[in-house]
Each structure stands twice: as C-alpha cells, then as structure tokens.
N, C-alpha and C. Protein backbone atom coordinates (compact mmCIF):
# COMPACT_ATOMS: atom_id res chain seq x y z
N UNK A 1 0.85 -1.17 0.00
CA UNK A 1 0.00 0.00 0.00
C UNK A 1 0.89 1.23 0.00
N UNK A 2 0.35 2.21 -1.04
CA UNK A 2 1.65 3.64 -0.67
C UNK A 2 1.72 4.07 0.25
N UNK A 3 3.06 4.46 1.08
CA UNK A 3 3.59 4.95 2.24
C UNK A 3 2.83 5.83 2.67
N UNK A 4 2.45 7.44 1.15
CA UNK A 4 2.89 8.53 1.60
C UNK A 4 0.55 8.92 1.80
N UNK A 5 -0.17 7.72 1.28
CA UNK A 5 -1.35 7.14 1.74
C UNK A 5 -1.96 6.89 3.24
N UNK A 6 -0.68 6.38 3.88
CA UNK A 6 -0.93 5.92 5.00
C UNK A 6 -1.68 6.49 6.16
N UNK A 7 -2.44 6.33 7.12
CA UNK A 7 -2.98 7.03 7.64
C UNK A 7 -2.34 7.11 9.11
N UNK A 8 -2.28 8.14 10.39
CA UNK A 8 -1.61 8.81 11.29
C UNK A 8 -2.26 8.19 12.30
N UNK A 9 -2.13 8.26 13.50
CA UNK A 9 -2.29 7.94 14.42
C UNK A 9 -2.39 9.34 15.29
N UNK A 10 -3.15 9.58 16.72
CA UNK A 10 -3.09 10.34 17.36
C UNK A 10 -1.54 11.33 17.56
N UNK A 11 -0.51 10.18 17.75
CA UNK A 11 0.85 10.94 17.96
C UNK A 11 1.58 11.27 16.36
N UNK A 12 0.94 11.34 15.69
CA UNK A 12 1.39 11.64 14.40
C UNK A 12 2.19 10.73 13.36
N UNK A 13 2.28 9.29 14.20
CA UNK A 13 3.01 8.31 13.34
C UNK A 13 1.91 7.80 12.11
N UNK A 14 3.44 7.63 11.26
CA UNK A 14 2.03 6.85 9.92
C UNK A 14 1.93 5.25 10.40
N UNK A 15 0.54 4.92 10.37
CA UNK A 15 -0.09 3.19 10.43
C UNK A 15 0.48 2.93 9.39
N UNK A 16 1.42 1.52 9.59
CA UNK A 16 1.31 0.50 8.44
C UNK A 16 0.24 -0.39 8.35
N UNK A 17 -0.16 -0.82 7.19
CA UNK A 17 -1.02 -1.46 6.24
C UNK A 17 -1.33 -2.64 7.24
N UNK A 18 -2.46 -3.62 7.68
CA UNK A 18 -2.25 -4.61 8.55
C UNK A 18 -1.96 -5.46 7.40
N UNK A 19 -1.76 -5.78 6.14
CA UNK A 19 -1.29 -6.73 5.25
C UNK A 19 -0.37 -5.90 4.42
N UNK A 20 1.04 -6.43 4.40
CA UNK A 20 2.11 -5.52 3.72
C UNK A 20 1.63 -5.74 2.17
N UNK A 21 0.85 -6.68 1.70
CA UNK A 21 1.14 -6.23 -0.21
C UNK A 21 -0.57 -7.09 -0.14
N UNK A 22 -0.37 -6.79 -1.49
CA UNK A 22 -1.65 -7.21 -1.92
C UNK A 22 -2.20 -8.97 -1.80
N UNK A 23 -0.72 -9.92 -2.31
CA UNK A 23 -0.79 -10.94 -2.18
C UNK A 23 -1.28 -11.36 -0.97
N UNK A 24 -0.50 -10.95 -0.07
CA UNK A 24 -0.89 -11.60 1.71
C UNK A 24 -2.17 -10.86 2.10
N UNK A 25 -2.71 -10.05 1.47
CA UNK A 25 -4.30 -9.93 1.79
C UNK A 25 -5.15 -11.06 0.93
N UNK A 26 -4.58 -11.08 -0.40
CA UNK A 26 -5.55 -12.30 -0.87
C UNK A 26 -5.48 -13.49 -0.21
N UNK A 27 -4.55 -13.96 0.33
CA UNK A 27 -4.41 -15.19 0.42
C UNK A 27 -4.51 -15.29 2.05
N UNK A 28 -4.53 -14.15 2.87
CA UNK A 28 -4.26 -14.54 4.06
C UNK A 28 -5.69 -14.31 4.65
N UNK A 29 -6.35 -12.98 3.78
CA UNK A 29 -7.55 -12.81 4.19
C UNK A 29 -8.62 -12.93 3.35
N UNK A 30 -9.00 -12.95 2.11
CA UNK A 30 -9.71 -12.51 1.43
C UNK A 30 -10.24 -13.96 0.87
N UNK A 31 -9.40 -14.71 0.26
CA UNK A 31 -9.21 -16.21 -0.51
C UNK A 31 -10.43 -16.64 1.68
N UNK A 32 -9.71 -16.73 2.87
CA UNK A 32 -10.36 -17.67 3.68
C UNK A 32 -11.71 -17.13 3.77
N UNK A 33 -11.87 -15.62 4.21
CA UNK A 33 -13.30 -14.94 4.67
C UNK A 33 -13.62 -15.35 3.96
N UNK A 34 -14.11 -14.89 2.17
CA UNK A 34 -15.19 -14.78 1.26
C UNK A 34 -15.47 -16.21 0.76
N UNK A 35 -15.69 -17.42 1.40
CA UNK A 35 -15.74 -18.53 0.79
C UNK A 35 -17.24 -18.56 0.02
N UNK A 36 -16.62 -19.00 -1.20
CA UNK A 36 -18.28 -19.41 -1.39
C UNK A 36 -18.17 -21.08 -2.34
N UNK A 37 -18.89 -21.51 -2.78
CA UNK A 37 -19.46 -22.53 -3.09
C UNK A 37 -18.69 -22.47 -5.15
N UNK A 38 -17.97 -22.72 -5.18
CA UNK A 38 -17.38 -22.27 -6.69
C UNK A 38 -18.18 -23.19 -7.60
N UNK A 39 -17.86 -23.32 -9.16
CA UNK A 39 -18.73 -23.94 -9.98
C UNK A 39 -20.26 -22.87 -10.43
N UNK A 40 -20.47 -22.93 -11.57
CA UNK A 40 -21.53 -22.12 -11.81
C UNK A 40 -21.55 -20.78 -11.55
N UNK A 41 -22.18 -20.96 -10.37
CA UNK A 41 -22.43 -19.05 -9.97
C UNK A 41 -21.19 -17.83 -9.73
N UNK A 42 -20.43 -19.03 -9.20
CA UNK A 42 -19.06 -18.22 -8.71
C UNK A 42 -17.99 -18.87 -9.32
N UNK A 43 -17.14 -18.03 -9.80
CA UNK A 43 -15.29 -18.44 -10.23
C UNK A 43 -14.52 -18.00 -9.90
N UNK A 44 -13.23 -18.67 -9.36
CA UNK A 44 -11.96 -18.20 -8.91
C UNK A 44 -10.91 -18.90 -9.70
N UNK A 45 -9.86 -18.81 -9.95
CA UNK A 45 -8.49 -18.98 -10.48
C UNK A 45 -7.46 -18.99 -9.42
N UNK A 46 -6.92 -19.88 -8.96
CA UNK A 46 -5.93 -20.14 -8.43
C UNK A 46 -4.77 -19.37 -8.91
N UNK A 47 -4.67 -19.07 -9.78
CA UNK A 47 -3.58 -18.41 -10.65
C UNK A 47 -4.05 -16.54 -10.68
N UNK A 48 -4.48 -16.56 -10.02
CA UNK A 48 -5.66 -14.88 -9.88
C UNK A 48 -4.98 -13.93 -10.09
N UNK A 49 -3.57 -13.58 -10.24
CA UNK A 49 -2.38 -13.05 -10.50
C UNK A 49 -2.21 -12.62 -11.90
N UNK A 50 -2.71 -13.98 -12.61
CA UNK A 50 -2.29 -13.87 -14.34
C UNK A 50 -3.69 -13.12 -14.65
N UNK A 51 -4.92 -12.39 -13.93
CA UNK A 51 -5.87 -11.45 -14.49
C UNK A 51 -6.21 -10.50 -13.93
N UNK A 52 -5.58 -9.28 -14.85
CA UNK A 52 -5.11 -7.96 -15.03
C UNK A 52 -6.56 -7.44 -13.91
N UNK A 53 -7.87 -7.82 -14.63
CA UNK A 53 -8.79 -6.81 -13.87
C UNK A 53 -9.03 -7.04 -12.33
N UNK A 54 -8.59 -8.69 -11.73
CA UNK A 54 -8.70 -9.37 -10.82
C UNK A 54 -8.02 -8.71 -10.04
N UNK A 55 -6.41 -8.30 -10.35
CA UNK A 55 -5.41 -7.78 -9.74
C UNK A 55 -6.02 -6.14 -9.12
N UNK A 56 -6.37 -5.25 -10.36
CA UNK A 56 -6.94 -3.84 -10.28
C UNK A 56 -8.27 -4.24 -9.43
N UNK A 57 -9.42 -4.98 -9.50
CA UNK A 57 -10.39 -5.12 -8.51
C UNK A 57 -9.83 -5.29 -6.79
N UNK A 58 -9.22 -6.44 -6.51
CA UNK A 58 -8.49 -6.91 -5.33
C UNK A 58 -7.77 -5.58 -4.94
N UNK A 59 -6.74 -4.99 -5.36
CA UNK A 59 -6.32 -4.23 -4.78
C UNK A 59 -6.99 -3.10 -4.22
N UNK A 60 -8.06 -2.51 -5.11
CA UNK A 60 -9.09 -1.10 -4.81
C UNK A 60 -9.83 -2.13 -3.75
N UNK A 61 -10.29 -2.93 -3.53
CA UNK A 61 -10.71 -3.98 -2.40
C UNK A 61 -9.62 -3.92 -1.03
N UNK A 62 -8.12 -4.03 -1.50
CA UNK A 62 -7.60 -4.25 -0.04
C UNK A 62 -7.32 -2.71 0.28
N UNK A 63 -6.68 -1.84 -0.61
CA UNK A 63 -6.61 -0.62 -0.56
C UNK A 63 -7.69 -0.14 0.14
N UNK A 64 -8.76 -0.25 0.00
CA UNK A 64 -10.12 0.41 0.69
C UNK A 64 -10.30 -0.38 2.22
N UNK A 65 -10.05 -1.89 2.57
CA UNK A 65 -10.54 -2.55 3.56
C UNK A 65 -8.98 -1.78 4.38
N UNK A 66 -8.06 -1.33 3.90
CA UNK A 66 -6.64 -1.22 5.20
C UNK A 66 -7.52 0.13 5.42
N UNK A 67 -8.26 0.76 4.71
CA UNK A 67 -8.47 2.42 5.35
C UNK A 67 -9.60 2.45 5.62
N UNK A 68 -10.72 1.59 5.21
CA UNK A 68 -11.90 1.56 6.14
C UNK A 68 -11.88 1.25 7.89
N UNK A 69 -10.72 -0.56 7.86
CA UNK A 69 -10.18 -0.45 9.16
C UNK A 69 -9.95 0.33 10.38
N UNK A 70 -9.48 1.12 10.20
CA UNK A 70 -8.98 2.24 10.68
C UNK A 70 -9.86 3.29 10.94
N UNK A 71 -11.20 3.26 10.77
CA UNK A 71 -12.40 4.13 11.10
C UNK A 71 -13.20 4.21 12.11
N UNK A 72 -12.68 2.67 12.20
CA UNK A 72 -13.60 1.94 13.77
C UNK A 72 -15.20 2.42 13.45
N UNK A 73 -15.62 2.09 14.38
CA UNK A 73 -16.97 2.24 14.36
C UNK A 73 -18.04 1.75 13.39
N UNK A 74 -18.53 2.09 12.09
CA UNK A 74 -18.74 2.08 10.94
C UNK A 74 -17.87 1.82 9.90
N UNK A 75 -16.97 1.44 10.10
CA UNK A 75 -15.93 1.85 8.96
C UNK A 75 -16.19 0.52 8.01
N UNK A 76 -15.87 -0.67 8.72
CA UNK A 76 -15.84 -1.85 7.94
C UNK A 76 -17.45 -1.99 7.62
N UNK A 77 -18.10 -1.81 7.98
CA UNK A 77 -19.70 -1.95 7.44
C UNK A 77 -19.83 -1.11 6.36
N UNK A 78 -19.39 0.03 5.94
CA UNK A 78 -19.34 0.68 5.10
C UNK A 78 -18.53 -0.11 3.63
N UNK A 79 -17.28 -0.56 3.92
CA UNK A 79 -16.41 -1.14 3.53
C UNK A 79 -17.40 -2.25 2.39
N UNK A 80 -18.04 -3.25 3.60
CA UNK A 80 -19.00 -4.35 3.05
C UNK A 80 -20.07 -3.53 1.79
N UNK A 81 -20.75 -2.99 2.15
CA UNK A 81 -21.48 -2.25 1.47
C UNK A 81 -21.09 -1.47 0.34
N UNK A 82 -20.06 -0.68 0.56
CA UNK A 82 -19.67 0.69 -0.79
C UNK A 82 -18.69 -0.64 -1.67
N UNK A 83 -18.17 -1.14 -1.00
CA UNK A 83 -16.64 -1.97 -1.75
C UNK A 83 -17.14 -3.41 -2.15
N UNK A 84 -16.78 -4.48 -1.06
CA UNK A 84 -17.04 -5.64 -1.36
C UNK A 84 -18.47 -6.31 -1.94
N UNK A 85 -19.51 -5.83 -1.79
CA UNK A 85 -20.71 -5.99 -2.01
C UNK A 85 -21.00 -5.82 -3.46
N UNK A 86 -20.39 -4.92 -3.64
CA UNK A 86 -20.38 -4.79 -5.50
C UNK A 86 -19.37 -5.26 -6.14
N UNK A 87 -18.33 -5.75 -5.57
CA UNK A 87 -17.29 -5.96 -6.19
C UNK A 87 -16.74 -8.09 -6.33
N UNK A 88 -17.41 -8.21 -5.13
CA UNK A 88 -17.64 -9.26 -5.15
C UNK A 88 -18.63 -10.50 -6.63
N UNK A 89 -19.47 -9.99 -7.16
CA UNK A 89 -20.36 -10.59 -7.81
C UNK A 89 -19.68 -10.50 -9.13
N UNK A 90 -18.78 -9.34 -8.86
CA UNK A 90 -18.19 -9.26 -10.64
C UNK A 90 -17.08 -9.81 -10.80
N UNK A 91 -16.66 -9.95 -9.71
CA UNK A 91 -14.76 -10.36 -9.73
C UNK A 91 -15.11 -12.01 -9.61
N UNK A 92 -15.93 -12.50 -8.67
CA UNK A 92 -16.48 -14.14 -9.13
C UNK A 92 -17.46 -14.21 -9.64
N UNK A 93 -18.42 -14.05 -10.53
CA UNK A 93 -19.49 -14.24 -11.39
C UNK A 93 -19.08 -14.72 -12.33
N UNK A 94 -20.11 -15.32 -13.01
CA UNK A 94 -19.77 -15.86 -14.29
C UNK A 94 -18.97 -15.96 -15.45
N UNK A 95 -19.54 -14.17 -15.45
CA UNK A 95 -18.72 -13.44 -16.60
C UNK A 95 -17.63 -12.54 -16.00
N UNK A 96 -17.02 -12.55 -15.58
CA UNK A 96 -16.10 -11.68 -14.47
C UNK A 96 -14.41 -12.61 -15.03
N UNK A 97 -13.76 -11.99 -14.47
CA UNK A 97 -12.21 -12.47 -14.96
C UNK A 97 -11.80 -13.32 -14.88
N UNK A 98 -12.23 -14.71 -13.86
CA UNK A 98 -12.28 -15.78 -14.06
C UNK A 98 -13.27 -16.97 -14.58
N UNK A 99 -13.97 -16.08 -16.09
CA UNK A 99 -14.88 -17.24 -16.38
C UNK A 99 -14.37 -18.31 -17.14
N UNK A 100 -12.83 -18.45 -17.65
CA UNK A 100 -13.10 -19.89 -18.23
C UNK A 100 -12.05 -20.62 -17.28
N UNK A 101 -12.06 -20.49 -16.06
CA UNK A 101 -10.87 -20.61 -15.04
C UNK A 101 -11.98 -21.68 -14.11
N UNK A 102 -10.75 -22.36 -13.95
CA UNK A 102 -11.81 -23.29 -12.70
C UNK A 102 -11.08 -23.24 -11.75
N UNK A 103 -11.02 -23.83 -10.42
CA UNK A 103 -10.26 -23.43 -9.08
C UNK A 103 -8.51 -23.98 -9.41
N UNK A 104 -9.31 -25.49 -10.49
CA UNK A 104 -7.75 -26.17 -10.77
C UNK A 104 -6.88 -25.85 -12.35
N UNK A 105 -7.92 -25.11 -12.62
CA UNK A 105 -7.13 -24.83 -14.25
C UNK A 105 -7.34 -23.57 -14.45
N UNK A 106 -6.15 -22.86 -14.58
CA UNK A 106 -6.09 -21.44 -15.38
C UNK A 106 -6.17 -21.59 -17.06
N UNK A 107 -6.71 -21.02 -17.49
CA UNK A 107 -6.87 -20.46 -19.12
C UNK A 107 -7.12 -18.87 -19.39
N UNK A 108 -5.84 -18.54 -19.99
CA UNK A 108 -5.43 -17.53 -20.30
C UNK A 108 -7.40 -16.60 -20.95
N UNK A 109 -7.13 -15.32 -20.52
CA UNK A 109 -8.76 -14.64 -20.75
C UNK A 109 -8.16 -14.26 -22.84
N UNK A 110 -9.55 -14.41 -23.11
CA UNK A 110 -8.78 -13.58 -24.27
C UNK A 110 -9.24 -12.06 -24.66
N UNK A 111 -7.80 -11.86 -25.26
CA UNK A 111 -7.93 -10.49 -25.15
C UNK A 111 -8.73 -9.58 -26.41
N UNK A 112 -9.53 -8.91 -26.29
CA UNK A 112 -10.18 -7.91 -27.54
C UNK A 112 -9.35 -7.65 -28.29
N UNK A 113 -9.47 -7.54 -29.87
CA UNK A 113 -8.57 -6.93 -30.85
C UNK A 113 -8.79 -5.67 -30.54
N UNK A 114 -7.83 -4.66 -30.98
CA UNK A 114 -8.04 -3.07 -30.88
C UNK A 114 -7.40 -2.85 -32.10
N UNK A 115 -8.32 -1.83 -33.22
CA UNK A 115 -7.54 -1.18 -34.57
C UNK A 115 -7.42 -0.39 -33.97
N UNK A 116 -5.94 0.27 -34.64
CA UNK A 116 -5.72 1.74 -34.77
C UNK A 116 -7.22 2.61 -34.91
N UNK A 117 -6.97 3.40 -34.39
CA UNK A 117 -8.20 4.73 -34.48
C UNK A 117 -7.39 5.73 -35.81
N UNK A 118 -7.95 6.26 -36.77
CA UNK A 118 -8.10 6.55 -37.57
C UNK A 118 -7.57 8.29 -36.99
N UNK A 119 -6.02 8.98 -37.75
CA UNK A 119 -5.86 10.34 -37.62
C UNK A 119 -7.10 11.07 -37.47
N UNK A 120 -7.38 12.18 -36.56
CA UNK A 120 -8.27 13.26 -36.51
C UNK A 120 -9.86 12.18 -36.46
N UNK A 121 -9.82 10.91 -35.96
CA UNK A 121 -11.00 10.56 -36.18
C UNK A 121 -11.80 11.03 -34.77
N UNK A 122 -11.27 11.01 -33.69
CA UNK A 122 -11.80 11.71 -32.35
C UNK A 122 -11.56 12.95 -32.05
N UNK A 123 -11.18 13.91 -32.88
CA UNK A 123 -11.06 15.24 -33.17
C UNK A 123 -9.57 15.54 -32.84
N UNK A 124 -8.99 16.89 -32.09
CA UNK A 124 -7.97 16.96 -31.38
C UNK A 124 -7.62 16.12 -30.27
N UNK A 125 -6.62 15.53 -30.01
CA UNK A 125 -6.41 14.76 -28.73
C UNK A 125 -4.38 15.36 -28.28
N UNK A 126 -4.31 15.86 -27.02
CA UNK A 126 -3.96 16.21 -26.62
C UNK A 126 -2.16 15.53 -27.03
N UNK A 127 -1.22 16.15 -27.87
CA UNK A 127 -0.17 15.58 -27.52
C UNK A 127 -0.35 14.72 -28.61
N UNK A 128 -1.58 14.74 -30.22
CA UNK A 128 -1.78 13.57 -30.66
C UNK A 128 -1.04 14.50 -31.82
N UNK A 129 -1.46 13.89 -33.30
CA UNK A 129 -1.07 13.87 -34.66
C UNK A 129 -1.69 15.54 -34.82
N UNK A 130 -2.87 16.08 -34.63
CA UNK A 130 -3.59 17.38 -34.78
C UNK A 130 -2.76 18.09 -34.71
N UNK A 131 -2.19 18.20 -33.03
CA UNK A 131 -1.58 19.36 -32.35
C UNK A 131 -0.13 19.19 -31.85
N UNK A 132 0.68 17.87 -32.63
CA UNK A 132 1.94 18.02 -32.57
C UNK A 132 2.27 17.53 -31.27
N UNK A 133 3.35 16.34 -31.54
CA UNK A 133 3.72 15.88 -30.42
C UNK A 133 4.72 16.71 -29.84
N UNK A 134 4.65 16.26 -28.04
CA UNK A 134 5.66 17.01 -27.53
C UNK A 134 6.92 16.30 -27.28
C-alpha cells in the first residue's frame, strides 16, 4: 500500500497497512473470509495473479478494507457495502475475470482486438497527430 497514503495515528506516526502487499491480503484474508461454493455461480483462479482486472479489482478492495479499518466504528460496514458488495459478484461471477478458469485450471482470458483509431477521427487529442507531439 503507498507509504505517503498511510494514515496517522493520534501521535502523528504513519499506520502501516495490517497486510504488507496485496498478495498476503488475498491469500491470508480474502481467498479464507469470502468462501463461497465455486462452480456455476461463482469463479476463482488459483492463478488470480495472471488477471489484469482481478489484480486492479483486489487491490481497490484491499486498498479500501486497510483504510476503512482504521475508522472503527462504521468503517468496515461501510467497507462491506460501498466496496465488497459490489465488487464481489463481478470479480467471481460468471462473466467476471475468471470465467473460463476453474479453481484447478487457469486459461489464459482472451484479449479484444483493438484497430488503430483513424488520424483526426476523435477530433484533437492532446499531444496527438492534430496538435503536434511534444
């Protein structure tokens, strides 16, 4: 989690993260709490590492649960609600980043073709072909 993120304490020290990286939150917390019933409704990948959106979901997930923590009171109920609650159904659902992944087999997601976009086809773009690179 970034250092300069971190949140203070009464005497002005910065809190470290209660999980130093992202991995040891998946696996230490996240992989045991959220169990659910895999097959069909829900998918996970053992390999959860090799998908890009899995990685960007999980982290805005642990990123948010180290600073909800820290709110006491409300904080983690909020957490459940604004964060995991929505984030949960898409990151294991069907169609979510591990749909052709089963707990014991990774298969690579595939990726969308992208053409080139066409000079001046989205008008000026900053720094593009229009207005001269910098």
């Amino acid at each position: 989690m970034p250092d300069e993120n971190a949140a203070t304490n009464s005497g002005g020290e910065k809190l470290k993260p209660l999980y130093p990286s992202l991995t040891s939150w998946v696996t230490t917390h996240f992989v045991p709490m959220y169990r659910r019933t895999l097959g069909g409704e829900f998918r996970w990948c053992a390999q959860w590492w090799h998908h890009g959106e899995a990685i960007s979901r999980l982290t805005a997930l642990w990123y948010a649960w180290e600073a909800m923590r820290l709110q006491g009171a409300t904080g983690l109920a909020l957490w459940y609600r604004d964060h995991l609650d929505h984030q949960l159904p898409v990151l294991l659902g069907p169609r979510g980043p591990f749909y052709q992944c089963t707990e014991n087999e990774h298969l690579s997601p595939h990726e969308a073709r992208v053409a080139p976009v066409p000079d001046g086809w989205l008008g000026p773009e900053p720094n593009g072909p229009l207005l001269g690179k910098a």
